[in-house]
PDB file of N, CA and C in Angstrom:
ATOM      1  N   UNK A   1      10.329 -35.539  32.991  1.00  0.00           N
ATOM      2  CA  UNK A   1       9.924 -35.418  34.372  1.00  0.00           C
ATOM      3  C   UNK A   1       8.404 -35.219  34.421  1.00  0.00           C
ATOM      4  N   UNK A   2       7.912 -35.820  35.631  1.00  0.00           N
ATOM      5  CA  UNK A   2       6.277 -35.729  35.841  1.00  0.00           C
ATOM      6  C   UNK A   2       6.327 -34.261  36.603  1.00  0.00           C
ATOM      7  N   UNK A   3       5.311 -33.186  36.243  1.00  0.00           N
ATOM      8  CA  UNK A   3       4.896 -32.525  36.931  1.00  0.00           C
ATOM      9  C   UNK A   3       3.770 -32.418  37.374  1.00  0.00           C
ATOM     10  N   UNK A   4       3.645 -32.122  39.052  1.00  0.00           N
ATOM     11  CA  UNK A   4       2.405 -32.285  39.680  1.00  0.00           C
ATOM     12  C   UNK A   4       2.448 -30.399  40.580  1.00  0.00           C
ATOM     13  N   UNK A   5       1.032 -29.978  40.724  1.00  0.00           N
ATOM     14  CA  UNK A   5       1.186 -28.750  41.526  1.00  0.00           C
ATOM     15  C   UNK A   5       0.431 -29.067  42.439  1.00  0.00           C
ATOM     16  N   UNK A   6       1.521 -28.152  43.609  1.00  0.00           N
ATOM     17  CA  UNK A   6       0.669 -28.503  44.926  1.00  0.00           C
ATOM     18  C   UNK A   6      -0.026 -27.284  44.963  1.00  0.00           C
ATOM     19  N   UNK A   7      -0.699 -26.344  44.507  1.00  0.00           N
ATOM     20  CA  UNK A   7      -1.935 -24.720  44.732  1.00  0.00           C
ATOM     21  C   UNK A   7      -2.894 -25.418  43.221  1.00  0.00           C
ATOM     22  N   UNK A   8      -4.030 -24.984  43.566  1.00  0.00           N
ATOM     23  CA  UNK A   8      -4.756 -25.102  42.578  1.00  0.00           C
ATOM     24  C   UNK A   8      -4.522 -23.848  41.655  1.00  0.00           C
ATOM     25  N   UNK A   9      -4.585 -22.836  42.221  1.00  0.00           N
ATOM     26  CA  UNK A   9      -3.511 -21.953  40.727  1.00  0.00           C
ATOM     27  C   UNK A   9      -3.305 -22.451  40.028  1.00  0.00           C
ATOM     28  N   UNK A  10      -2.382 -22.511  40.826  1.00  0.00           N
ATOM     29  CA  UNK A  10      -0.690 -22.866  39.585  1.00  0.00           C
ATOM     30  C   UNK A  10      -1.183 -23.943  38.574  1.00  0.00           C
ATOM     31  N   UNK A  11      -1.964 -24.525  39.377  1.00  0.00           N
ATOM     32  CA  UNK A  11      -2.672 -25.838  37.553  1.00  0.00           C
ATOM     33  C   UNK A  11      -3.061 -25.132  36.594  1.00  0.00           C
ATOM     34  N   UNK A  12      -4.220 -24.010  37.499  1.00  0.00           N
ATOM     35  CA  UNK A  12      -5.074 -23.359  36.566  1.00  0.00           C
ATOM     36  C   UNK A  12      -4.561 -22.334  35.479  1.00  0.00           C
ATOM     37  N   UNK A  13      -3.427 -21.946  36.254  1.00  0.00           N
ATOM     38  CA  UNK A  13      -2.367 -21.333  35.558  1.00  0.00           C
ATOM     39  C   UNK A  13      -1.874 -21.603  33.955  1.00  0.00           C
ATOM     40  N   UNK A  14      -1.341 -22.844  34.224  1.00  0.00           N
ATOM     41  CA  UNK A  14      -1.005 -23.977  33.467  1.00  0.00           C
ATOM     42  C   UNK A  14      -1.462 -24.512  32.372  1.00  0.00           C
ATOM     43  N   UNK A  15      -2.861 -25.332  32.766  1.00  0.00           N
ATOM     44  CA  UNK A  15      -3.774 -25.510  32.021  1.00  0.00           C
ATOM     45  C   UNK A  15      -4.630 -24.800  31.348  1.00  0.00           C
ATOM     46  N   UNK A  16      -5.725 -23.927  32.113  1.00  0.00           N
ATOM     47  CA  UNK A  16      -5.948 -22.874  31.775  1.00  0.00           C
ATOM     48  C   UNK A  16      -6.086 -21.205  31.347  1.00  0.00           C
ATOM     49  N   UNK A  17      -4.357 -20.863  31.646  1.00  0.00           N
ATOM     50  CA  UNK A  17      -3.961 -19.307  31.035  1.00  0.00           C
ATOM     51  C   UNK A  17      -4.466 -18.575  31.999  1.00  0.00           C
ATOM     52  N   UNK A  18      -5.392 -19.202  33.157  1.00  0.00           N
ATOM     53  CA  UNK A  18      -6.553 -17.694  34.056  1.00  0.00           C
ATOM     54  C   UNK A  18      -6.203 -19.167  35.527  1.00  0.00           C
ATOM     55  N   UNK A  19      -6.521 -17.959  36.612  1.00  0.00           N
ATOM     56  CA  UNK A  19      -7.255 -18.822  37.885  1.00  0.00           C
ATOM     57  C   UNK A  19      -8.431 -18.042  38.049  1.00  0.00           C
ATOM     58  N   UNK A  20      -8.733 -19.121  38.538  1.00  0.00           N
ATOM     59  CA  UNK A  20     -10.647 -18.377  39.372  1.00  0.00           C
ATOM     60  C   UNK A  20      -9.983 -17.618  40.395  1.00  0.00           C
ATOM     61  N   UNK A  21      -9.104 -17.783  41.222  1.00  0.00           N
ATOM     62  CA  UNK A  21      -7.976 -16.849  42.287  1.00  0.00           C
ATOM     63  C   UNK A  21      -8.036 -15.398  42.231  1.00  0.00           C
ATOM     64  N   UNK A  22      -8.631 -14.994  42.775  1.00  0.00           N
ATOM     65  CA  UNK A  22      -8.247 -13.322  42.292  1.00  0.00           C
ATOM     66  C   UNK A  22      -7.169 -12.585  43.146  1.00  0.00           C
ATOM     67  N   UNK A  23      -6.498 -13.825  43.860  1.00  0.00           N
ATOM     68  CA  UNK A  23      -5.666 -13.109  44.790  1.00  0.00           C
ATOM     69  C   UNK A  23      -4.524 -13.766  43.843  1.00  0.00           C
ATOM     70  N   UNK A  24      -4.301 -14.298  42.768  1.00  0.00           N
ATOM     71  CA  UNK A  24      -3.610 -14.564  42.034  1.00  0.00           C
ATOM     72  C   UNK A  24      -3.475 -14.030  40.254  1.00  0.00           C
ATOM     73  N   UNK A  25      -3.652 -13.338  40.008  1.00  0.00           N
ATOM     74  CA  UNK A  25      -3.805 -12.918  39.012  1.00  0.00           C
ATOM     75  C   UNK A  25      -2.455 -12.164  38.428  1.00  0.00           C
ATOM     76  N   UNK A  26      -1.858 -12.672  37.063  1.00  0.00           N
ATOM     77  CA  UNK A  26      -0.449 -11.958  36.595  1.00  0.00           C
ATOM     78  C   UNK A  26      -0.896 -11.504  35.424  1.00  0.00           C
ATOM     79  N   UNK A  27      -0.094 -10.896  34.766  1.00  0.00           N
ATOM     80  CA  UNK A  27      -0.506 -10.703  33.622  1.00  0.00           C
ATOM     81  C   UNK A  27       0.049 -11.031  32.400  1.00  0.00           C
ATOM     82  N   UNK A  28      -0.595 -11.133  30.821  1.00  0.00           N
ATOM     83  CA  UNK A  28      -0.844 -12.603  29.881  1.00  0.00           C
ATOM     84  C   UNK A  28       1.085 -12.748  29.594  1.00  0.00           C
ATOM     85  N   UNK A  29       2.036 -11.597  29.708  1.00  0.00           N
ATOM     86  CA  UNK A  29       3.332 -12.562  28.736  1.00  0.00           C
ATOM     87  C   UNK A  29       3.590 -13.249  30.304  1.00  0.00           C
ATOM     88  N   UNK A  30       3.410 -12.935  31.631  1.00  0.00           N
ATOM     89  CA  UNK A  30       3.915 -13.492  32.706  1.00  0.00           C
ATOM     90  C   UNK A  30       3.221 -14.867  32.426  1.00  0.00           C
ATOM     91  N   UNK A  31       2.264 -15.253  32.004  1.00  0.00           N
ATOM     92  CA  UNK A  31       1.169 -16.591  32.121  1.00  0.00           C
ATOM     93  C   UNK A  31       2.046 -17.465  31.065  1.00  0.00           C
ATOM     94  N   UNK A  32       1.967 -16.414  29.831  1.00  0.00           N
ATOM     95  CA  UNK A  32       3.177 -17.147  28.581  1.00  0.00           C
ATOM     96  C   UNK A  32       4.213 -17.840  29.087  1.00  0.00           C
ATOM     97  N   UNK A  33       4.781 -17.414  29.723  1.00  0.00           N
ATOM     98  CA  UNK A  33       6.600 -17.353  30.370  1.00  0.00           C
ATOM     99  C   UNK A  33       6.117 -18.551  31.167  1.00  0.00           C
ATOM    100  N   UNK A  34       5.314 -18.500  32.039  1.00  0.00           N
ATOM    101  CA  UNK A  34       5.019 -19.650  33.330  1.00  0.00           C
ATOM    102  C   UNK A  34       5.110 -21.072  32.282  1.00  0.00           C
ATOM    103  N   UNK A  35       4.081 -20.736  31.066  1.00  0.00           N
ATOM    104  CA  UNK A  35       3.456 -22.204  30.820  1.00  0.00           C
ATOM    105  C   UNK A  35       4.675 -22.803  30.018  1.00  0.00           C
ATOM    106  N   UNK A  36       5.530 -21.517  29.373  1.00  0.00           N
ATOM    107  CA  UNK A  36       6.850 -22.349  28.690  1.00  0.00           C
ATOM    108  C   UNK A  36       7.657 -22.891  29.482  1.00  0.00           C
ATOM    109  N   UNK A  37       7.905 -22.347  30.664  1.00  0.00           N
ATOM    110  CA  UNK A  37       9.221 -22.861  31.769  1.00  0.00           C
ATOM    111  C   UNK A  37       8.498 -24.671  32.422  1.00  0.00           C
ATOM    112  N   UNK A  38       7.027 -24.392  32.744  1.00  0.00           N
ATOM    113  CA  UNK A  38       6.685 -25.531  32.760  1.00  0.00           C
ATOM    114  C   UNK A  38       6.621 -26.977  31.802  1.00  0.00           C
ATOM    115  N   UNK A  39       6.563 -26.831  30.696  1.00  0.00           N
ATOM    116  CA  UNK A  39       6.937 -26.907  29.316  1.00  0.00           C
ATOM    117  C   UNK A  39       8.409 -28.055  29.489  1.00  0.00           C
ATOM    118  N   UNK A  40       9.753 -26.614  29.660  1.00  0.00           N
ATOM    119  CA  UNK A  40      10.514 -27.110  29.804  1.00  0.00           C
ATOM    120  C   UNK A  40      11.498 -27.967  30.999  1.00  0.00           C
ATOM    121  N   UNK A  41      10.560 -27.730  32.084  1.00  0.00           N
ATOM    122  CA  UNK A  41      10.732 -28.873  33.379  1.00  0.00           C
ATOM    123  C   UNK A  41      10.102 -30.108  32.734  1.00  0.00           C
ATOM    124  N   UNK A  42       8.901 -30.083  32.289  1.00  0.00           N
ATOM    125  CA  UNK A  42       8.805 -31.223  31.600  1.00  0.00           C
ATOM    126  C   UNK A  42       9.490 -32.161  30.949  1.00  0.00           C
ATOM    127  N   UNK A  43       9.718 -31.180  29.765  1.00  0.00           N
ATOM    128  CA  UNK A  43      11.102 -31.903  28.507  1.00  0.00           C
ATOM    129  C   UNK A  43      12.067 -32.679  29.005  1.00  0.00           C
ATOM    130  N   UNK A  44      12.241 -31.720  30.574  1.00  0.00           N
ATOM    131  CA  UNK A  44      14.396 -32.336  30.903  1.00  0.00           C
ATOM    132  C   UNK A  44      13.917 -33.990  31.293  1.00  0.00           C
ATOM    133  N   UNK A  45      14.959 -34.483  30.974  1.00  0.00           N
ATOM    134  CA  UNK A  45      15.127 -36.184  31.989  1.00  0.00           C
ATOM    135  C   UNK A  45      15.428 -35.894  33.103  1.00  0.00           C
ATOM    136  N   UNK A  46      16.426 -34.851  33.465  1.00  0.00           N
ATOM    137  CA  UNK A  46      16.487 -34.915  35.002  1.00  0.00           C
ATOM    138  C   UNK A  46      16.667 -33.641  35.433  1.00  0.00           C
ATOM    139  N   UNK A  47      16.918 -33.300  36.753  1.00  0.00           N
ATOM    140  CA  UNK A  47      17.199 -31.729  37.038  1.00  0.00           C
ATOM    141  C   UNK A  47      18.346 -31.334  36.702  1.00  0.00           C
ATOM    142  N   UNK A  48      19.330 -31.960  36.307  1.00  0.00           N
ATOM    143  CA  UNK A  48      20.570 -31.844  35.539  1.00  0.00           C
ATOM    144  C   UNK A  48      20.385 -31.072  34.406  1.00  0.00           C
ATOM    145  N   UNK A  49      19.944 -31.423  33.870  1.00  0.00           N
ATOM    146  CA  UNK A  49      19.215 -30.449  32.272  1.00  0.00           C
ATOM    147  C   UNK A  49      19.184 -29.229  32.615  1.00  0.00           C
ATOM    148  N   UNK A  50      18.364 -29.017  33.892  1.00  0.00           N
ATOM    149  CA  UNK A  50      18.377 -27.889  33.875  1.00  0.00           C
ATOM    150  C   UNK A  50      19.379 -26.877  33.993  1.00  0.00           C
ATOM    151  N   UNK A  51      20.942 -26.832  34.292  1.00  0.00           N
ATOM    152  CA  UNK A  51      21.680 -26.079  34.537  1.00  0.00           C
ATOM    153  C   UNK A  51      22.242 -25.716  32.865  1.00  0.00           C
ATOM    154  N   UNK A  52      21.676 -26.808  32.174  1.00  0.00           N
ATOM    155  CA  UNK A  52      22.154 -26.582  31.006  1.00  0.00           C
ATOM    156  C   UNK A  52      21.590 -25.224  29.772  1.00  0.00           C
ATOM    157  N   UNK A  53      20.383 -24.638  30.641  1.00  0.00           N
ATOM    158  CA  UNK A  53      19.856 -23.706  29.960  1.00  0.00           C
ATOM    159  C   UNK A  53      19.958 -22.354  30.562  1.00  0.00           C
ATOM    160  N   UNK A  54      20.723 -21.340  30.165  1.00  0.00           N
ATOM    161  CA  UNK A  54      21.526 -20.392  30.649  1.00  0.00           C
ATOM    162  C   UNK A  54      19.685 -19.499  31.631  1.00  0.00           C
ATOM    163  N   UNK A  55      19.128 -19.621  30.501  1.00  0.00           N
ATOM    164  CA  UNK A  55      17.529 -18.078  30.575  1.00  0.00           C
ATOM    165  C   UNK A  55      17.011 -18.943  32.074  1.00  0.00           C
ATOM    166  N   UNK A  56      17.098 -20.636  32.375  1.00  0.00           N
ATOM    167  CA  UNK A  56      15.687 -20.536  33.418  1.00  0.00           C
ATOM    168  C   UNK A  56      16.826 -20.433  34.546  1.00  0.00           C
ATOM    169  N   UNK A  57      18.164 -19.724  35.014  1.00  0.00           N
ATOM    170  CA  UNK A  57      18.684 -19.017  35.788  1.00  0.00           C
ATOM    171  C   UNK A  57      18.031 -20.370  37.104  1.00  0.00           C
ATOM    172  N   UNK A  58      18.477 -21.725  36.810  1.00  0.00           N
ATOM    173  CA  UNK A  58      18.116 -22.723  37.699  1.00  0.00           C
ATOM    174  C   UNK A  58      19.054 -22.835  38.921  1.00  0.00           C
ATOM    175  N   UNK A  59      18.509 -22.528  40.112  1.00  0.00           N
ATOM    176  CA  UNK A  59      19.682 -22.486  41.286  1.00  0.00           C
ATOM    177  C   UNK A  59      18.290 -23.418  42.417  1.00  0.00           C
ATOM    178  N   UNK A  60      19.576 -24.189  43.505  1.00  0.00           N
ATOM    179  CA  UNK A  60      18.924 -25.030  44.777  1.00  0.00           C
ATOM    180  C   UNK A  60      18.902 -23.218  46.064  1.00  0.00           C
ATOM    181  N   UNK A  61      17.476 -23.453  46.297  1.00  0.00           N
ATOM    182  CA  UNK A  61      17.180 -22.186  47.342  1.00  0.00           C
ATOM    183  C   UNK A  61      18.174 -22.770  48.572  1.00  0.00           C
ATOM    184  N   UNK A  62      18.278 -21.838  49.184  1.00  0.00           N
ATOM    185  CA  UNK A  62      18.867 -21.886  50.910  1.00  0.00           C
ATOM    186  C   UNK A  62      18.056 -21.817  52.060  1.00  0.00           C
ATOM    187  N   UNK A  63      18.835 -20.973  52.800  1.00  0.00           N
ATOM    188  CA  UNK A  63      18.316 -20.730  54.028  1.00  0.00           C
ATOM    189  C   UNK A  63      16.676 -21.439  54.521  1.00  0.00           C
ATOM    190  N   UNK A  64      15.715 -20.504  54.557  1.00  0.00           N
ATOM    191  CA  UNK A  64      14.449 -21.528  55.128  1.00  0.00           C
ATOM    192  C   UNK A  64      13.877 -22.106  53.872  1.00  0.00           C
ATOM    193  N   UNK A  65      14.181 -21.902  52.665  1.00  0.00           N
ATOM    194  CA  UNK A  65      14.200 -22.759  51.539  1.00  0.00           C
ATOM    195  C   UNK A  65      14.535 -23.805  51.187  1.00  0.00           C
ATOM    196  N   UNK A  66      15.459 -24.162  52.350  1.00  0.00           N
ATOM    197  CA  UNK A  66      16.032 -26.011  52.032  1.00  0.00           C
ATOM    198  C   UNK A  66      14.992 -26.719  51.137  1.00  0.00           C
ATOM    199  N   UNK A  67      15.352 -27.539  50.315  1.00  0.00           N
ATOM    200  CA  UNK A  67      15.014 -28.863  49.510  1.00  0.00           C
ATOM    201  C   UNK A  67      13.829 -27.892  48.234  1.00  0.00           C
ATOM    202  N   UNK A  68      14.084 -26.481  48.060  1.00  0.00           N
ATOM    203  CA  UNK A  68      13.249 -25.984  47.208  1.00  0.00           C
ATOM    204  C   UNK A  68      14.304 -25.667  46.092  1.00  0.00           C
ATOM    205  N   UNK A  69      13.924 -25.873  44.524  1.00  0.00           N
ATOM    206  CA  UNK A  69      14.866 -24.972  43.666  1.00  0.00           C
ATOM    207  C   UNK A  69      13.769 -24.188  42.754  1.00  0.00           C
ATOM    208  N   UNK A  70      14.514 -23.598  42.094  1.00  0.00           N
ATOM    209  CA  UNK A  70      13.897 -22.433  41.418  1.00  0.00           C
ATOM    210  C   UNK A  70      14.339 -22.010  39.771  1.00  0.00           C
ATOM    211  N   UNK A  71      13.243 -21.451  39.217  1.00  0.00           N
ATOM    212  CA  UNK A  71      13.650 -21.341  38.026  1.00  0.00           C
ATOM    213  C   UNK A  71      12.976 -19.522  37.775  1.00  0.00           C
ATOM    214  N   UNK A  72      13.886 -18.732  36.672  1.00  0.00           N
ATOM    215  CA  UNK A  72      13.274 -18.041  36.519  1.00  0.00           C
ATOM    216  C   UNK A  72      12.152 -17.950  35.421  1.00  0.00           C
ATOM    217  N   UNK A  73      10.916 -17.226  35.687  1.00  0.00           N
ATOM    218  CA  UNK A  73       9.652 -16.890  34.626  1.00  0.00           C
ATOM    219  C   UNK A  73      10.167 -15.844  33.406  1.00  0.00           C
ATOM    220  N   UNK A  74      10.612 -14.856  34.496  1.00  0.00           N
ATOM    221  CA  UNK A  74      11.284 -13.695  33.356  1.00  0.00           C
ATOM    222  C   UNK A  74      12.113 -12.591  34.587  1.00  0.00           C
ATOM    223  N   UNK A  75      12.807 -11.905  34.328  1.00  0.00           N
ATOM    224  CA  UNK A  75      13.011 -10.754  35.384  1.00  0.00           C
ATOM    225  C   UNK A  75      12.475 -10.609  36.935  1.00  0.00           C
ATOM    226  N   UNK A  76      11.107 -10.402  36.880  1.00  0.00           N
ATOM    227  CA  UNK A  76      10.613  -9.905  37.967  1.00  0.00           C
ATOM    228  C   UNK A  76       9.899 -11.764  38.607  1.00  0.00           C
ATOM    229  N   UNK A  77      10.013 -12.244  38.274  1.00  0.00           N
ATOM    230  CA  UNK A  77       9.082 -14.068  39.196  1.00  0.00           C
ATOM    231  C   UNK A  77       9.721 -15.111  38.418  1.00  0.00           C
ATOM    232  N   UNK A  78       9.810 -15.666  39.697  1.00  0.00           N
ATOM    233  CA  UNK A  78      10.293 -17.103  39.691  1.00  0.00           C
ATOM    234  C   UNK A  78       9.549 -18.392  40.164  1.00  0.00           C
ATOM    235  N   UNK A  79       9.636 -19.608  39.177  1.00  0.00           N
ATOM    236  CA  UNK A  79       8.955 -20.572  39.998  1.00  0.00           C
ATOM    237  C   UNK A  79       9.696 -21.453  41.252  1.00  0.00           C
ATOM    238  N   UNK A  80       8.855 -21.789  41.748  1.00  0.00           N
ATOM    239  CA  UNK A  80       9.437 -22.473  43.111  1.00  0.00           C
ATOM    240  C   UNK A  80       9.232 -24.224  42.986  1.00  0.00           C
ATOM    241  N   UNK A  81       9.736 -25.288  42.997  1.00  0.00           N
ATOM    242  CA  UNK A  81       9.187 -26.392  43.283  1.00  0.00           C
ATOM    243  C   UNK A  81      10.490 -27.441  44.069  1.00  0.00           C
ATOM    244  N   UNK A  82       9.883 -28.620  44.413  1.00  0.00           N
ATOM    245  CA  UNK A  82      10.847 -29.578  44.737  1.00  0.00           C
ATOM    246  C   UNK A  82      10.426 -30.647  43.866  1.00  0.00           C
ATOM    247  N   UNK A  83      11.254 -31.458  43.730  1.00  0.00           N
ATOM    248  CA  UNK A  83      11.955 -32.862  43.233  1.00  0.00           C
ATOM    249  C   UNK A  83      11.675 -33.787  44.397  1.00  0.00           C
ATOM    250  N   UNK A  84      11.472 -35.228  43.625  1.00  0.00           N
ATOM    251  CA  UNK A  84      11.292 -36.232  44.142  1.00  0.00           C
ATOM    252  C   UNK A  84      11.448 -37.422  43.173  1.00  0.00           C
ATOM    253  N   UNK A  85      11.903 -38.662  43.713  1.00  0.00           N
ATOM    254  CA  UNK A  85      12.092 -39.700  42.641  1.00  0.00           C
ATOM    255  C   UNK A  85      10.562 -40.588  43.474  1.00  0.00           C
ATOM    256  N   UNK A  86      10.350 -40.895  42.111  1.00  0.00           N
ATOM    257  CA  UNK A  86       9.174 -41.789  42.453  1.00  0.00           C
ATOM    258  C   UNK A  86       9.599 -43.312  41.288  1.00  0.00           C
ATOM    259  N   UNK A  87       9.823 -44.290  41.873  1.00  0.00           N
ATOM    260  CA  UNK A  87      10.819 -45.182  41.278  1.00  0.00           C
ATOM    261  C   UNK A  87      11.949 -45.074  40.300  1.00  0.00           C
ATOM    262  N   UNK A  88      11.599 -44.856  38.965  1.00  0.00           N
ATOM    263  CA  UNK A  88      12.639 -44.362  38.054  1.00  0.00           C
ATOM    264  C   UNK A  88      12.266 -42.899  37.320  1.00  0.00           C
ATOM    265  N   UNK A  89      11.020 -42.725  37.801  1.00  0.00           N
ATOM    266  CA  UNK A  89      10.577 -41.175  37.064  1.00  0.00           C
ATOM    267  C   UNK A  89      10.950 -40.015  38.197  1.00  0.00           C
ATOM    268  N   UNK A  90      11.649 -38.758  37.957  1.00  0.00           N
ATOM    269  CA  UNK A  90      11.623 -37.715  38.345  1.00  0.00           C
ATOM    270  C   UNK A  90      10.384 -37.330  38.492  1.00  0.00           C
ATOM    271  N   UNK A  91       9.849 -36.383  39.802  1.00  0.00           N
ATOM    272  CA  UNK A  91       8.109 -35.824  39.978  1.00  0.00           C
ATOM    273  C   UNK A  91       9.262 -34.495  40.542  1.00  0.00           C
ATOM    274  N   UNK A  92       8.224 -33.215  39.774  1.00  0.00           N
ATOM    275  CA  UNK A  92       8.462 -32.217  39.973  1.00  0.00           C
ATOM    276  C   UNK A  92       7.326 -31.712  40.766  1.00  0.00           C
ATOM    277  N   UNK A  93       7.449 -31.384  41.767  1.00  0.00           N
ATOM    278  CA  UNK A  93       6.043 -30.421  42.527  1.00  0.00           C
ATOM    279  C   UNK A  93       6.336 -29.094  42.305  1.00  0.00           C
ATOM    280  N   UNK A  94       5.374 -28.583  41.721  1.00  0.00           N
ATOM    281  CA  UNK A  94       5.027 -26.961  41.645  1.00  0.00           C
ATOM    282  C   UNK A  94       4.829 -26.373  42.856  1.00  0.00           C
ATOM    283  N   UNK A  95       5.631 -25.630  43.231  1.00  0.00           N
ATOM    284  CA  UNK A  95       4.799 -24.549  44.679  1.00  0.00           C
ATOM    285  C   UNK A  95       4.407 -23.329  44.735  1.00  0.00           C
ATOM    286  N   UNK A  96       4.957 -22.431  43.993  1.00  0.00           N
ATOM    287  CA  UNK A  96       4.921 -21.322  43.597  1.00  0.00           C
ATOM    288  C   UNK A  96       5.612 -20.566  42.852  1.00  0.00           C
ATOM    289  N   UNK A  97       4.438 -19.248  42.239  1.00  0.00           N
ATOM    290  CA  UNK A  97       5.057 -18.351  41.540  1.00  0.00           C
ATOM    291  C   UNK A  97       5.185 -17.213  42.646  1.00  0.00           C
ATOM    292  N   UNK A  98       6.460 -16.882  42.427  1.00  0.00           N
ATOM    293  CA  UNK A  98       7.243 -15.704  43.381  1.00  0.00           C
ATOM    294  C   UNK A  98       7.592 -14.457  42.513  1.00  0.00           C
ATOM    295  N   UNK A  99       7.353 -13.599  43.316  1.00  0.00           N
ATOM    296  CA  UNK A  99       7.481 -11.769  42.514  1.00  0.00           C
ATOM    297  C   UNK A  99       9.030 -12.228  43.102  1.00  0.00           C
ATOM    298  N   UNK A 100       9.690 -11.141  42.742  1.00  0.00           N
ATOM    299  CA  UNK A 100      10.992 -11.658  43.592  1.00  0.00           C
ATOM    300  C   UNK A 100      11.585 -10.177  43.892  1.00  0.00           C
ATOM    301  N   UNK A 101      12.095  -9.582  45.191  1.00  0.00           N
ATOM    302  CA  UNK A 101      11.993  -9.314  45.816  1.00  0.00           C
ATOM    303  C   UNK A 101      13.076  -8.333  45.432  1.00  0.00           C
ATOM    304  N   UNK A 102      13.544  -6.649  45.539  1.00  0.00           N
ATOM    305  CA  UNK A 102      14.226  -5.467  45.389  1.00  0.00           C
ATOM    306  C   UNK A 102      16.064  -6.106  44.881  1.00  0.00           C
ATOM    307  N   UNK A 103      16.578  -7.099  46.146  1.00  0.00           N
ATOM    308  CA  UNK A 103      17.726  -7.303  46.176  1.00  0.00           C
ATOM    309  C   UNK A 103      18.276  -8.091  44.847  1.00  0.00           C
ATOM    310  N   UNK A 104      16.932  -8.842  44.096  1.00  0.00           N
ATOM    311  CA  UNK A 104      17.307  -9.604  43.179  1.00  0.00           C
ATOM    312  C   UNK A 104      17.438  -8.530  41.609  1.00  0.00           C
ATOM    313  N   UNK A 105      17.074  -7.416  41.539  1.00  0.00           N
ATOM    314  CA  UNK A 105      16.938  -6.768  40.566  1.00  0.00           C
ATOM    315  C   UNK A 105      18.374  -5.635  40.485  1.00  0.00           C
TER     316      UNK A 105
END
């Protein structure tokens, strides 16, 4: 699968381990965790793959989340993106990294 991010973060994230963001800032095993899960959205052929790996806890969001799914980073954040076919290649858009919220713990 192609991955593309829609925040400049999340590239910088990615690519570079840091953002210039200071309203974004995690800390280094959370950055670890991000760049492997990205890693492995990569690897899969399709989003199918993904249910096949018990740890990235891959579920389709709901409610005002329609057309978003999610993977987990580790415990406490999750990434956010949608899917799209762009002729025969899967495109993954990055949207965000999410703290995730009392009810999920």
């Amino acid at each position: 699968m192609e991955i593309t991010f829609e925040k400049k973060y999340l590239s910088e994230l990615y690519y570079k381990g840091k953002t210039s963001d200071k309203k974004h800032r995690f800390q280094p095993e959370v950055i670890k965790r991000y760049k492997l899960r990205i890693e492995a959205l990569e690897s899969a052929d399709c989003v199918e793959d993904l249910f096949q790996i018990n740890a990235l806890h891959y579920e389709v969001l709901k409610g005002g989340k329609t057309g978003i799914s999610s993977i987990r980073v580790n415990d406490k954040y999750r990434i956010e993106f949608r899917t799209s076919k762009i002729e025969s290649e899967t495109v993954v858009t990055v949207c965000n990294i999410v703290e995730l919220s009392n009810h999920y713990r």
